[in-house]
C-alpha atoms as a PDB file:
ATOM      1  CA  UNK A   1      18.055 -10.580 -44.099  1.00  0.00           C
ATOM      2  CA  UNK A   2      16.974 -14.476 -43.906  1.00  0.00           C
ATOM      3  CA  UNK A   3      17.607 -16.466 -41.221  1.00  0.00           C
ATOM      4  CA  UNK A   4      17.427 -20.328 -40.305  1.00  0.00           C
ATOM      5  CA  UNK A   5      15.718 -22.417 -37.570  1.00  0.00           C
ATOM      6  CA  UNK A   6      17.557 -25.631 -37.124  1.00  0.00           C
ATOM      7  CA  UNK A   7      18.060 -28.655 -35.085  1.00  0.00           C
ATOM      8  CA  UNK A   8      20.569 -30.171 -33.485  1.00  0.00           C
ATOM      9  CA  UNK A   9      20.761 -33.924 -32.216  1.00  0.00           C
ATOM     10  CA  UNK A  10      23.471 -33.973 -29.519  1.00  0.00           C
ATOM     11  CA  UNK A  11      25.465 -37.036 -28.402  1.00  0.00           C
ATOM     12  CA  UNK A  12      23.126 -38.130 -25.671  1.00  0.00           C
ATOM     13  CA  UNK A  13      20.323 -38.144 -28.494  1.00  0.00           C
ATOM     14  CA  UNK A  14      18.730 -35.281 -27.612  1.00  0.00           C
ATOM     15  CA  UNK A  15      17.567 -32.330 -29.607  1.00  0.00           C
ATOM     16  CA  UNK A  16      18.875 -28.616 -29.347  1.00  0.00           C
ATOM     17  CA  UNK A  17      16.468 -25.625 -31.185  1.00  0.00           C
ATOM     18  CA  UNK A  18      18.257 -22.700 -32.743  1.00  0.00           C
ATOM     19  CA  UNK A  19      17.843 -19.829 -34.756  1.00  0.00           C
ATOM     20  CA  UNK A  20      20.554 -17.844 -36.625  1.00  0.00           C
ATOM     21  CA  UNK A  21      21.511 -15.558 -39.808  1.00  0.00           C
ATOM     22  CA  UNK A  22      24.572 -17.328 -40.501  1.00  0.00           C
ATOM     23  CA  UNK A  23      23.725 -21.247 -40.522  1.00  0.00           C
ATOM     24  CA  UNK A  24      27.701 -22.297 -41.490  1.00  0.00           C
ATOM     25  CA  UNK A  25      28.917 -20.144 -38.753  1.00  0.00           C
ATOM     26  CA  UNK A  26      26.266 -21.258 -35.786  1.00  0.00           C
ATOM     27  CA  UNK A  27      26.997 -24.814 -36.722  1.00  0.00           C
ATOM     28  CA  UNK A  28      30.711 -24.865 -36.484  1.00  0.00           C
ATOM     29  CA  UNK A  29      30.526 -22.970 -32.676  1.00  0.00           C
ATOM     30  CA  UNK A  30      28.003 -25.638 -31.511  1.00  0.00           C
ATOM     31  CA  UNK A  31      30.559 -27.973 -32.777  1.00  0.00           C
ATOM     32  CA  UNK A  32      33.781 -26.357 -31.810  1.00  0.00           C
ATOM     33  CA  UNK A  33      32.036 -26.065 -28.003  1.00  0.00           C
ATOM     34  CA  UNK A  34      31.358 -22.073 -28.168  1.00  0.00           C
ATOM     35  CA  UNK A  35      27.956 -22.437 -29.006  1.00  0.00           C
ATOM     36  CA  UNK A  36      25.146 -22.770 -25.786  1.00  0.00           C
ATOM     37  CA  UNK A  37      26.246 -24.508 -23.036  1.00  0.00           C
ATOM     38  CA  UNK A  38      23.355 -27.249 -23.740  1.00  0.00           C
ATOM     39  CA  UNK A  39      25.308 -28.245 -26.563  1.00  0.00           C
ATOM     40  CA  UNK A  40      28.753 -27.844 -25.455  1.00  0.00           C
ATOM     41  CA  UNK A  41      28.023 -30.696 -22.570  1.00  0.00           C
ATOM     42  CA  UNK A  42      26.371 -32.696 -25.309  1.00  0.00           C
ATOM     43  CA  UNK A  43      29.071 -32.854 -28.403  1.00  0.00           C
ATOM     44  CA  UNK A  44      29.391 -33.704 -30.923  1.00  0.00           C
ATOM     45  CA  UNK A  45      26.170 -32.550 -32.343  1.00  0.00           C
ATOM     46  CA  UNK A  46      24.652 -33.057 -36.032  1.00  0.00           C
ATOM     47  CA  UNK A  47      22.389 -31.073 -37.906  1.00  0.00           C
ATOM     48  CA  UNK A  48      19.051 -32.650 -38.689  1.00  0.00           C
ATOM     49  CA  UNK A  49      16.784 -29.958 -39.607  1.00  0.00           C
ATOM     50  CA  UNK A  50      17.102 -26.562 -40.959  1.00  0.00           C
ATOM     51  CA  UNK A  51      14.525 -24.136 -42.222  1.00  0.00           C
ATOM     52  CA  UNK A  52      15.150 -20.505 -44.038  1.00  0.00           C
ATOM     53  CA  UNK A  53      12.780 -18.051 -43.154  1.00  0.00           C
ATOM     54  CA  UNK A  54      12.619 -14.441 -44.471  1.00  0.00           C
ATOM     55  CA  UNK A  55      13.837 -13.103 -41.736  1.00  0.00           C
ATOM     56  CA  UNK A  56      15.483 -14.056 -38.785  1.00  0.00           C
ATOM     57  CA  UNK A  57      12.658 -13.054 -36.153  1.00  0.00           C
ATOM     58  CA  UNK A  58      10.512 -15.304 -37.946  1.00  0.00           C
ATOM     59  CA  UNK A  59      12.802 -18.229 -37.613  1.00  0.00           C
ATOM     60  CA  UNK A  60      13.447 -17.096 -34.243  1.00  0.00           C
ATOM     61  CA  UNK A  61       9.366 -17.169 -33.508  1.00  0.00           C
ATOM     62  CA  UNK A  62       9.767 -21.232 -35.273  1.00  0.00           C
ATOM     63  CA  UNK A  63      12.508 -21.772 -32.668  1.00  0.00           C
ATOM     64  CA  UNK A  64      10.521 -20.981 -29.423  1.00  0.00           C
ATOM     65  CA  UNK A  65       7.301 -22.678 -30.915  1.00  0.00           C
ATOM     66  CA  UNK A  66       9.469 -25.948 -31.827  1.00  0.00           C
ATOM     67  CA  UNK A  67      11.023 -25.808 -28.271  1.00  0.00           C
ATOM     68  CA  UNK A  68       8.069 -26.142 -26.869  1.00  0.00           C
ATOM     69  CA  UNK A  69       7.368 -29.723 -28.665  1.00  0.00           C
ATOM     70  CA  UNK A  70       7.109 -32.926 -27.766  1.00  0.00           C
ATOM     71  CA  UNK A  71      10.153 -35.175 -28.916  1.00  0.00           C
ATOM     72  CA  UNK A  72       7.498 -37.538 -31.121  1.00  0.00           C
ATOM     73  CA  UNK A  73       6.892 -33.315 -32.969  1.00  0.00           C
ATOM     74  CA  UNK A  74      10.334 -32.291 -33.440  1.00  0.00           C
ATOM     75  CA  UNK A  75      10.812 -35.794 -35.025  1.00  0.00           C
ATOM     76  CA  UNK A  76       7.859 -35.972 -37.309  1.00  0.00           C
ATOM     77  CA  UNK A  77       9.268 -32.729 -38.580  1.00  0.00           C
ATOM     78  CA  UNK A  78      12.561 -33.921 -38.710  1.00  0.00           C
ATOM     79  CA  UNK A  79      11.113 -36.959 -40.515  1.00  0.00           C
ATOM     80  CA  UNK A  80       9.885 -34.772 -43.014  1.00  0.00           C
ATOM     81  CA  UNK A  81       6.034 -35.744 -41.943  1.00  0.00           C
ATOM     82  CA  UNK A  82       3.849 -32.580 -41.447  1.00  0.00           C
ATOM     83  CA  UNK A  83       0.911 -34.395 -42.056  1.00  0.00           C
ATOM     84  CA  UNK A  84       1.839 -36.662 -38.376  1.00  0.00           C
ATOM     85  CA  UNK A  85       1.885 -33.170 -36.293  1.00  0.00           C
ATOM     86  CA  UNK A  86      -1.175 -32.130 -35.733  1.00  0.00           C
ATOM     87  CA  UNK A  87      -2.360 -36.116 -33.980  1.00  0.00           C
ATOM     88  CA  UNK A  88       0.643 -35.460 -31.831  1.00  0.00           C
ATOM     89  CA  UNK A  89      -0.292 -32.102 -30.772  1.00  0.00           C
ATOM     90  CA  UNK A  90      -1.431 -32.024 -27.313  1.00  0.00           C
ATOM     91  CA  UNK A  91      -5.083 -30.697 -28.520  1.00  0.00           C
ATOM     92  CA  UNK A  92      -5.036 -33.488 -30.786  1.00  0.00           C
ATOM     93  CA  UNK A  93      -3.653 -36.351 -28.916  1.00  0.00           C
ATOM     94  CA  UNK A  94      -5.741 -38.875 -27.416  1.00  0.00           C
ATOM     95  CA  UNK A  95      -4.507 -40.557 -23.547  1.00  0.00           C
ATOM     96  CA  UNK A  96      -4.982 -44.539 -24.480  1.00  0.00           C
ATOM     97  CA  UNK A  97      -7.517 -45.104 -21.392  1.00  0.00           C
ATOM     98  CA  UNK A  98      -6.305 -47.413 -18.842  1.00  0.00           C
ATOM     99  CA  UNK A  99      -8.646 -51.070 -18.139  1.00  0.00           C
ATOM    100  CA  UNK A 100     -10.212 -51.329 -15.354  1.00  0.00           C
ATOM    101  CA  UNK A 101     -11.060 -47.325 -14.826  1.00  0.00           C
ATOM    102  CA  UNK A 102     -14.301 -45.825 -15.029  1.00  0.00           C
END
């Protein structure tokens, strides 16, 4: 059975990580206020991302590794921009150095 990752933005323009088998369904409690509790304080939400996967642990396994991303990640992909991710991963990003520091 497939299942989706997806993401949220909530009111206070922040972004909610899920994982379901029934994407219609998920949605509709997140908006109706019986979804997490994250998003319940947060309403209303939109969808701005979803991905099917072939099953729903592996769009669970998406959902904990996306959680884990910085805002500028979750936006790239949201942005459709793959190729932005990996100079925003943390092995990848670069600290602008600060004048006057040896």
């Amino acid at each position: 059975m497939s299942g989706f990752m997806y993401i949220l933005r909530c009111a206070d323009d922040s972004y909610y990580v899920g994982s379901t088998r029934n994407l219609e369904a998920r949605i509709s409690q997140h908006m109706d206020g019986v979804g997490a509790a994250y998003t319940r304080r947060r309403r209303p939400v939109t969808l701005v991302f979803v991905e099917e996967f072939d099953t729903v642990a592996e769009a669970y396994e998406m959902e904990k590794r996306v959680q884990g991303w910085s805002r500028a990640k979750r936006e790239a992909l949201i942005d459709g921009a793959p190729e932005r991710l990996p100079g925003l991963s943390k092995r990848g990003y670069r600290r602008p150095t600060t004048s006057g520091r040896d």
